[in-house]
Protein backbone atom coordinates (compact mmCIF):
# COMPACT_ATOMS: atom_id res chain seq x y z
CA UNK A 1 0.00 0.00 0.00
CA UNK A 2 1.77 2.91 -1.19
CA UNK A 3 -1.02 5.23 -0.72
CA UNK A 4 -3.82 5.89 2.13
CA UNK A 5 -6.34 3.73 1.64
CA UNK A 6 -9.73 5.22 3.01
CA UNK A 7 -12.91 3.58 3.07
CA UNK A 8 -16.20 5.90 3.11
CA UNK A 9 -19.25 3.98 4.41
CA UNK A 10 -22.74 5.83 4.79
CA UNK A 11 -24.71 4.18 7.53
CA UNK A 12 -28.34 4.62 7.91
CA UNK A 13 -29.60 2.36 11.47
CA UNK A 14 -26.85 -0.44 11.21
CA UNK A 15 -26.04 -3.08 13.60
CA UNK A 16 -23.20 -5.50 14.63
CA UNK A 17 -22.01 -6.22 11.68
CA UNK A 18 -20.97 -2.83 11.41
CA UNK A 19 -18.43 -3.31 14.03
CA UNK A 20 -17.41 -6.90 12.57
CA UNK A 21 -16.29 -5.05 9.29
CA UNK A 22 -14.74 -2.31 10.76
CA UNK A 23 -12.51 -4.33 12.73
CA UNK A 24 -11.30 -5.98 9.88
CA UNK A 25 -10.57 -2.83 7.79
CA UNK A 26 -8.44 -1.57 10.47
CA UNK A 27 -6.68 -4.87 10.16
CA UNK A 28 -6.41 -4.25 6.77
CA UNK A 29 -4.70 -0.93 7.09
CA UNK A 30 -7.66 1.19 6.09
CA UNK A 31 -8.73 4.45 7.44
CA UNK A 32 -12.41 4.60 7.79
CA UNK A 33 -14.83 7.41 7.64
CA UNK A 34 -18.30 6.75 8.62
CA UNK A 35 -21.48 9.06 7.94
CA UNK A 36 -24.33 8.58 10.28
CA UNK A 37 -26.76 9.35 7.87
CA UNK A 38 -29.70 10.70 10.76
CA UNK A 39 -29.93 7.34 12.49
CA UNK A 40 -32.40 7.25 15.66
CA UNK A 41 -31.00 7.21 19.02
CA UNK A 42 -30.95 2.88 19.21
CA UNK A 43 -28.21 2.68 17.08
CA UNK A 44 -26.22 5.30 19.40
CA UNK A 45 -24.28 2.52 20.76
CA UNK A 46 -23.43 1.22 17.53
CA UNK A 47 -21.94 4.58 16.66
CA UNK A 48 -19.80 4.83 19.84
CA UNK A 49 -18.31 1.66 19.15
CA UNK A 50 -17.66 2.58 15.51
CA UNK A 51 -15.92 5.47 16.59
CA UNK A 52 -13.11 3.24 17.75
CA UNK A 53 -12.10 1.82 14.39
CA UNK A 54 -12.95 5.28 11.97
CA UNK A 55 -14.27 8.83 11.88
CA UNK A 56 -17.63 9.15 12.32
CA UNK A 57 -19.60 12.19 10.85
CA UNK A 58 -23.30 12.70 11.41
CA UNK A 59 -26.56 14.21 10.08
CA UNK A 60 -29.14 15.26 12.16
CA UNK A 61 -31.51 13.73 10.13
CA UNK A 62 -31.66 11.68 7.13
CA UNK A 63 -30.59 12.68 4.19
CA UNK A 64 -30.13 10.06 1.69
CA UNK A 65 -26.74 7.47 0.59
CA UNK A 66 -25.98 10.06 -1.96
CA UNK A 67 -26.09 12.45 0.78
CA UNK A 68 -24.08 10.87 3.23
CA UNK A 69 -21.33 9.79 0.21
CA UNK A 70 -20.95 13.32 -0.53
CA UNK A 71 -20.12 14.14 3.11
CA UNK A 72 -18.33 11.94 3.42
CA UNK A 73 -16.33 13.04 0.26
CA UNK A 74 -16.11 16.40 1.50
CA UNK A 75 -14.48 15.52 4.94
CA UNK A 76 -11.74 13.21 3.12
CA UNK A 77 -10.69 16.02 0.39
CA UNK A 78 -10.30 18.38 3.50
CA UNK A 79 -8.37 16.03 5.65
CA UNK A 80 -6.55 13.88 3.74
CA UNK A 81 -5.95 15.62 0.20
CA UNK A 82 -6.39 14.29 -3.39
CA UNK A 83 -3.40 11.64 -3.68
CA UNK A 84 -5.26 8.85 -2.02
CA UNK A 85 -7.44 5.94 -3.20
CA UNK A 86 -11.06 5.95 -1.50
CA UNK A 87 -13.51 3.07 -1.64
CA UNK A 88 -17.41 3.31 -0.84
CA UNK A 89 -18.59 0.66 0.86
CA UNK A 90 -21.93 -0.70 2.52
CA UNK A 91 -22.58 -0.69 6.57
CA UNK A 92 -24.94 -3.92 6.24
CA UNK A 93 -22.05 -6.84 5.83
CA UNK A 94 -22.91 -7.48 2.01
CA UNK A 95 -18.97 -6.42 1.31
CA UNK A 96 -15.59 -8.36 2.45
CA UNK A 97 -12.17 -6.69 3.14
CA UNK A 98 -10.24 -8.95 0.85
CA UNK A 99 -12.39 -7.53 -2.02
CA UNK A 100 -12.04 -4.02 -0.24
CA UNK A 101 -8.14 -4.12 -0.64
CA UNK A 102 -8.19 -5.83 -4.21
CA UNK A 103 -9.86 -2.97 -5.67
CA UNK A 104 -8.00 -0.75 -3.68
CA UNK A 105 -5.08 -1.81 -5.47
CA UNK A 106 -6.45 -1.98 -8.92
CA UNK A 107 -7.58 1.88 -8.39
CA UNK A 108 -4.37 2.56 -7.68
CA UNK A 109 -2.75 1.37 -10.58
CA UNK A 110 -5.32 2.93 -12.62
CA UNK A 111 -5.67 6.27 -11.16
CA UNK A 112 -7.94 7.44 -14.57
CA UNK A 113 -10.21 4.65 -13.54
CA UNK A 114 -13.64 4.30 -11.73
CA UNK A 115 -13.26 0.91 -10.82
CA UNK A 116 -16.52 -1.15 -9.93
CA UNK A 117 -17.10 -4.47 -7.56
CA UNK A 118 -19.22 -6.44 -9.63
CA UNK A 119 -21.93 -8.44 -8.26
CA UNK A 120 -22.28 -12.01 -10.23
CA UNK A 121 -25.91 -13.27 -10.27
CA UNK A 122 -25.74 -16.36 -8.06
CA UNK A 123 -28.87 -17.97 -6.66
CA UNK A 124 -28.24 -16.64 -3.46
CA UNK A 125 -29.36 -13.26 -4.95
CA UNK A 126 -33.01 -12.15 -3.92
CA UNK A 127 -35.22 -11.75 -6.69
CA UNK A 128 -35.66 -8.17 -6.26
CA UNK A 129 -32.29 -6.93 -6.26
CA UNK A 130 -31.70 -9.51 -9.55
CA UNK A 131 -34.75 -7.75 -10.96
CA UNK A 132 -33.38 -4.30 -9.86
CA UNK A 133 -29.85 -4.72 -11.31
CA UNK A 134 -31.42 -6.39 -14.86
CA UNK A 135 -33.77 -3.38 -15.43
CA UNK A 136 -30.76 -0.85 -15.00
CA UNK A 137 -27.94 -2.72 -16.17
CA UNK A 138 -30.95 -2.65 -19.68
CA UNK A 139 -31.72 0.70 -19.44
CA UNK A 140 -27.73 2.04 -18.89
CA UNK A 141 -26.48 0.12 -21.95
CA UNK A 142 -30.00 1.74 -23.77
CA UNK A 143 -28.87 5.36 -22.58
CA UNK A 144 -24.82 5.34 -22.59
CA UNK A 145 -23.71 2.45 -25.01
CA UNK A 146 -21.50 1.51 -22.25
CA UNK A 147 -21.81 -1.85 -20.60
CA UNK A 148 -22.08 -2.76 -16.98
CA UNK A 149 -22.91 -5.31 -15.21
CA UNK A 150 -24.18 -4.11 -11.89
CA UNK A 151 -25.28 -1.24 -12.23
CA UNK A 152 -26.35 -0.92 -8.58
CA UNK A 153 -22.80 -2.27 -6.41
CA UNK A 154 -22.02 0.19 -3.62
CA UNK A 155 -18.86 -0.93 -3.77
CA UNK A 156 -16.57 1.89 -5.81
CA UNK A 157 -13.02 2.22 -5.62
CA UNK A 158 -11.21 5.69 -6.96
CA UNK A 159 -8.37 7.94 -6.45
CA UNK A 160 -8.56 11.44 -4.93
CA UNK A 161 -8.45 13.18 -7.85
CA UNK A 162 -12.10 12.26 -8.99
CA UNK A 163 -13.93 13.43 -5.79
CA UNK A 164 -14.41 16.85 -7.16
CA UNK A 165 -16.39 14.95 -10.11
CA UNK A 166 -18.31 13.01 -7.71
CA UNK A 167 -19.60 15.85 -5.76
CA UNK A 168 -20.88 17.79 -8.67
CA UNK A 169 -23.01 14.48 -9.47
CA UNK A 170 -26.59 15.15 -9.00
CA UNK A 171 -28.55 13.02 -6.08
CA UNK A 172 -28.66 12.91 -2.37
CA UNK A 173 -30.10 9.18 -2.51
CA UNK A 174 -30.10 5.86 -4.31
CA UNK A 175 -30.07 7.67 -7.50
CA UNK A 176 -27.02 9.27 -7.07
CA UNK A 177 -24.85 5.88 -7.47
CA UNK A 178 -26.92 5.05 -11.10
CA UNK A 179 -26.06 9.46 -11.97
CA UNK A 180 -22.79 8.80 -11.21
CA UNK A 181 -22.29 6.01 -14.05
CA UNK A 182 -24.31 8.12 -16.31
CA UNK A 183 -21.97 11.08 -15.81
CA UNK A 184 -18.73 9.13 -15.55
CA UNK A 185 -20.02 7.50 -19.18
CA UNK A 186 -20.48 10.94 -20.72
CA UNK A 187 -17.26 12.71 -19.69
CA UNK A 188 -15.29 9.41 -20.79
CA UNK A 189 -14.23 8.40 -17.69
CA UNK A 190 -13.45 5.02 -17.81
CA UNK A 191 -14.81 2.09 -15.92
CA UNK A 192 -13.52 -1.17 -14.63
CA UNK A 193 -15.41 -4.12 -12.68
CA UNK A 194 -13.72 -6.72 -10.82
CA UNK A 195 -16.06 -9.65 -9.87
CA UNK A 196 -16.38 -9.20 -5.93
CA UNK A 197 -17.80 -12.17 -2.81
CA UNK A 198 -21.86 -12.06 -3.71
CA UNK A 199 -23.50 -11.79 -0.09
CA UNK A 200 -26.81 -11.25 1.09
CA UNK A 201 -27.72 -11.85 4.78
CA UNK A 202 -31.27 -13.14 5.09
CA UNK A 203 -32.93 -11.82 2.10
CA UNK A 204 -31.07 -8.62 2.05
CA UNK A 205 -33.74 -7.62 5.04
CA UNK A 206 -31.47 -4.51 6.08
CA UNK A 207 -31.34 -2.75 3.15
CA UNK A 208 -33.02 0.51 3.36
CA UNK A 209 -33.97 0.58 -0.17
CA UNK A 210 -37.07 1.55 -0.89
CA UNK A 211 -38.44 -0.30 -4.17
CA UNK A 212 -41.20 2.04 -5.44
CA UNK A 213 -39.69 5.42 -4.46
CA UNK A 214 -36.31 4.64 -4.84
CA UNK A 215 -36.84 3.29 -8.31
CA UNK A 216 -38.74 6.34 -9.63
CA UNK A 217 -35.52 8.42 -8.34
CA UNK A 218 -33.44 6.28 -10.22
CA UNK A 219 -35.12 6.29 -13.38
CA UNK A 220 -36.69 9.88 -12.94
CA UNK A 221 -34.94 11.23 -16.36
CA UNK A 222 -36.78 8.66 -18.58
CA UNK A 223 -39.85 9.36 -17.00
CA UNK A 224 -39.66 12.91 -17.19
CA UNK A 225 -38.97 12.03 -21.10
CA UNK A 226 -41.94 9.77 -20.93
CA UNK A 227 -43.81 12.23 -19.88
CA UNK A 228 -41.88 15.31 -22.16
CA UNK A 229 -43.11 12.95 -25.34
CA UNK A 230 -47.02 12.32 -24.36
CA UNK A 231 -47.12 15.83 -23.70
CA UNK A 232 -45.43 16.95 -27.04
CA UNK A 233 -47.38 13.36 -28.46
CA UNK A 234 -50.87 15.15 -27.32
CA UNK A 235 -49.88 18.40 -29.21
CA UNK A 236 -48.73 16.97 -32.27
CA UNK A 237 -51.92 14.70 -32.23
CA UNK A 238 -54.37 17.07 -31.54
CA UNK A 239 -52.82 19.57 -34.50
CA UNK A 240 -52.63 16.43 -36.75
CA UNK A 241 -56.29 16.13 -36.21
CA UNK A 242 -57.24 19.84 -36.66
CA UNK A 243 -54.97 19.94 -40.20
CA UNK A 244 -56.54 16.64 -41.67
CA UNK A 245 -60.06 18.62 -40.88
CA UNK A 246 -58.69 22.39 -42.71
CA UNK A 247 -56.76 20.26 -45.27
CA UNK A 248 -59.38 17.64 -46.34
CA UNK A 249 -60.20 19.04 -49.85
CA UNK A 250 -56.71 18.24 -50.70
CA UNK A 251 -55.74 15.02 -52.03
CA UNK A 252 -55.41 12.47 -49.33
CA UNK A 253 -51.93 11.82 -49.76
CA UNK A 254 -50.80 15.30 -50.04
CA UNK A 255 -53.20 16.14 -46.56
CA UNK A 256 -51.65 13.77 -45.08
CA UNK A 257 -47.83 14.39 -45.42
CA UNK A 258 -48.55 18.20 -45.17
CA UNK A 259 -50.74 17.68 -41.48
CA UNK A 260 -48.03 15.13 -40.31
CA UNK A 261 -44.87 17.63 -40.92
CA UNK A 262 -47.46 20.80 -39.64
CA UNK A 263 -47.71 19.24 -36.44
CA UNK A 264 -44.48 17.88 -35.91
CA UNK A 265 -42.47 20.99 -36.48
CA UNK A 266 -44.61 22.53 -34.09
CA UNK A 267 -44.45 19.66 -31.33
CA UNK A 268 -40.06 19.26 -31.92
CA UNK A 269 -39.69 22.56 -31.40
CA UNK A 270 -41.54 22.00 -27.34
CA UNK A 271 -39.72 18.88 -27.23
CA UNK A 272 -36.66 20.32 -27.60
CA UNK A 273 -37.07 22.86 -25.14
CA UNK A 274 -38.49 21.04 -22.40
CA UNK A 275 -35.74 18.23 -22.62
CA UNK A 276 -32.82 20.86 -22.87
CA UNK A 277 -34.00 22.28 -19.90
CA UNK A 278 -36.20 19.91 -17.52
CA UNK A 279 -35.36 16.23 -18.93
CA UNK A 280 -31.60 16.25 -19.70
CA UNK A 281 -30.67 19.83 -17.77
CA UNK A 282 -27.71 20.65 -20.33
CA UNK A 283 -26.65 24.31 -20.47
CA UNK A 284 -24.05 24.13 -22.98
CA UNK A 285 -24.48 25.66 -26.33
CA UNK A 286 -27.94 25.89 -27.35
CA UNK A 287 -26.76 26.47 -31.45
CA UNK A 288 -24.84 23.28 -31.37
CA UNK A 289 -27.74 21.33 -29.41
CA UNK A 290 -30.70 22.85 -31.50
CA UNK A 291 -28.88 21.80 -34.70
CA UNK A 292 -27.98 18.51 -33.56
CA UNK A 293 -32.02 18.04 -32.70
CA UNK A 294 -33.07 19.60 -36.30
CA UNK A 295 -31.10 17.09 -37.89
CA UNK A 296 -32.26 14.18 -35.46
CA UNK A 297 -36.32 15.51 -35.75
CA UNK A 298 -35.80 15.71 -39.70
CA UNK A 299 -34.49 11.49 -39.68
CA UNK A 300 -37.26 10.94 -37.30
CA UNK A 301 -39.78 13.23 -39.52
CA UNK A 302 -38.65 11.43 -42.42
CA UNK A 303 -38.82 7.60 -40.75
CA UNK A 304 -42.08 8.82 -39.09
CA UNK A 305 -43.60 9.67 -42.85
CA UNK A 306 -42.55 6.80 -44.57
CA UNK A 307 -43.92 4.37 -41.66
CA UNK A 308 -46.99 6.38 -41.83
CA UNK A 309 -47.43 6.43 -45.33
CA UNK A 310 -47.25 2.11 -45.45
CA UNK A 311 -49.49 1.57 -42.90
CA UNK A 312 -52.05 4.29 -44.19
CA UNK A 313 -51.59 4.05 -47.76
CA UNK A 314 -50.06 0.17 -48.10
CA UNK A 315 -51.70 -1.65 -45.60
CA UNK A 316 -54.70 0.34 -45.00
CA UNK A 317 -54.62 0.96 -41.36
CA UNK A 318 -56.81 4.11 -40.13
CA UNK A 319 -55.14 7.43 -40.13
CA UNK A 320 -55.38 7.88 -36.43
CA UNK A 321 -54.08 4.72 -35.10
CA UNK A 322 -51.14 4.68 -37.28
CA UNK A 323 -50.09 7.76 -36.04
CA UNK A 324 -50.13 6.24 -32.29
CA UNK A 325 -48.28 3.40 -33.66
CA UNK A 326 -45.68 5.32 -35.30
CA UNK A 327 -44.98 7.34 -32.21
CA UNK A 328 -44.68 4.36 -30.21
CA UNK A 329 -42.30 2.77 -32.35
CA UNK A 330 -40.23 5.80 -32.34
CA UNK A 331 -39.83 6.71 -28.79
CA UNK A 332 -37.48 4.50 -27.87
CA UNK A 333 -35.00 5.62 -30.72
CA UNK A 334 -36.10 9.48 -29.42
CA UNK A 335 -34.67 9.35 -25.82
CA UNK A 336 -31.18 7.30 -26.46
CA UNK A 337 -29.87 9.68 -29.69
CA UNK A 338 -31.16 12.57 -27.73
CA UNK A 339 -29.23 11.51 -24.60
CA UNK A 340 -26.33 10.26 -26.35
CA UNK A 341 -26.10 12.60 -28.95
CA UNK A 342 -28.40 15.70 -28.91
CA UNK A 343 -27.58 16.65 -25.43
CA UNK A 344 -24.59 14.70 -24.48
CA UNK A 345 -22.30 15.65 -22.16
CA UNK A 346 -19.03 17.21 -23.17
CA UNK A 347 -16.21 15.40 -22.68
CA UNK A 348 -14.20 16.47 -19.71
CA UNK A 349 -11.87 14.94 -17.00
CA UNK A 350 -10.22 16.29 -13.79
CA UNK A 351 -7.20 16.77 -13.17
């Protein structure tokens, strides 16, 4: 160890087991900064023991992992500096030391590196947190083009020099560890897992993670896309509509093509302002991102026609529904080129 190791673990009402690991870290030459993330008075003890193995900070009330991660961040760029490796770990016993040390030392080779403990999907996994990890691991490789495997391991490993980056991530709970990929994966920050000890104590029973809630949190930018599109979806509609009505002593063809492109250019141009600045939240240059949407809403204009013209015209389908089956065929394609290209992050890296 030719740097100071320090481990970071957020604690929200842990027991024992605590202790158990934190006894073994100091064994392992770690220092270890704990963040009482606004536990209740019962786990008091708990914290007074802790306090004889690592730093304990605390929040008056609670706050959230992210939170607590970012405090703890905070405290370990004041005291200890950048050159250092830190690894995030959990307080409920699902990590081991000897994995704690062997990423440790892979971060430190690799001081570029965000380097991941990878969770394998053994059938000592409970179902929700295999269901959990599928949907995001899905959804991540949908959004960045980057895979991972477990998307949802609390167990990081970095050097000093990326904490700045990992403050100015967005989230104060379980979202913050899934914003943290997606940011790392824009800015080019690369990524490394290392297969780590799979273990869950009696279902996983002391996780704090809140399935509904925490879920929405986590995927709260493709739902505020979801619901961007059926609001832009109900404008362009209705104004599809209303033109096939003022245009229907045209020919049908030529009613058609002129109502679609009427309403879209009129339902893009509130799509692209409400993801700029609600769904995505990018303030960079607003010439470079409008262009790169013109040219993605005139691919997706001209896809959208064509599909609508076959089912219409070729197979007959009604007007209407083909337009609802257009738009549901193309909102998948939407959200990742607008993620990954329209309002991508810059690339950037600290130093």
């Amino acid at each position: 160890m030719s740097k100071q190791w320090i481990a970071l673990i957020p604690a929200y009402e842990p027991d024992s087991l605590l202790i158990d690991f934190l006894e073994k870290l100091k064994v392992s030459g770690f220092q270890t900064v704990v963040v009482d993330d606004g536990s209740s008075l019962k786990a008091g003890p708990i914290f007074r023991q802790a306090a004889e193995y690592a730093r304990v900070l605390t929040h008056p009330h609670n706050q959230g992992k992210g939170a607590a991660l970012k405090t703890g961040l905070a405290y370990i760029r004041e005291t200890f500096g950048r050159d250092v490796i830190v690894i995030t770990l959990d307080a409920d016993g699902q990590h081991s030391s000897v994995d704690a040390i062997r990423l440790c030392r892979y971060a430190e080779e690799h001081p570029d590196m965000l380097v991941l403990g990878s969770r394998q999907l053994a059938e000592n996994v409970p179902l929700r947190s295999q269901f959990g990890n599928t949907v995001t691991r899905l959804v991540y490789r949908l959004a960045t083009g980057v895979a991972i495997h477990d998307t949802q391991t609390g167990m990081r490993a970095f050097h000093g020099s990326l904490i700045p980056l990992l403050q100015a991530v967005e989230g104060s709970r379980y979202e913050y560890e899934m914003n943290m990929l997606l940011d790392f994966a824009a800015r080019k920050v690369p990524m490394k897992e290392i297969t780590i000890e799979t273990i869950y104590l009696e279902e996983n029973a002391s996780s704090h993670f809140d399935t509904l809630a925490d879920s929405c949190r986590i995927y709260k930018e493709i739902l505020k896309f979801s619901a961007s599109s059926f609001l832009g979806f109900l404008i362009d509609y209705a104004l599809y509509g209303v033109l096939l009505l003022v245009l229907a002593a045209l020919p049908a063809a030529a009613a058609l093509r002129i109502a679609n492109v009427g309403a879209r250019l009129v339902s893009a141009t509130f799509n692209f302002f409400v993801n700029r600045n609600v769904v995505f939240k990018k303030s960079g240059s607003l010439g470079r991102a409008a262009v790169r949407y013109a040219l993605l809403a005139a691919g997706i204009l001209a896809i959208n026609t064509a599909v609508l013209s076959l089912l219409v015209q070729g197979l007959g389908v009604n007007a209407l529904l083909a337009k609802v089956l257009t738009e549901v065929v193309l909102f998948f394609f939407s959200w990742l080129m607008q993620r990954r290209v329209v309002f991508r992050e810059e690339a950037s890296y600290v130093s």
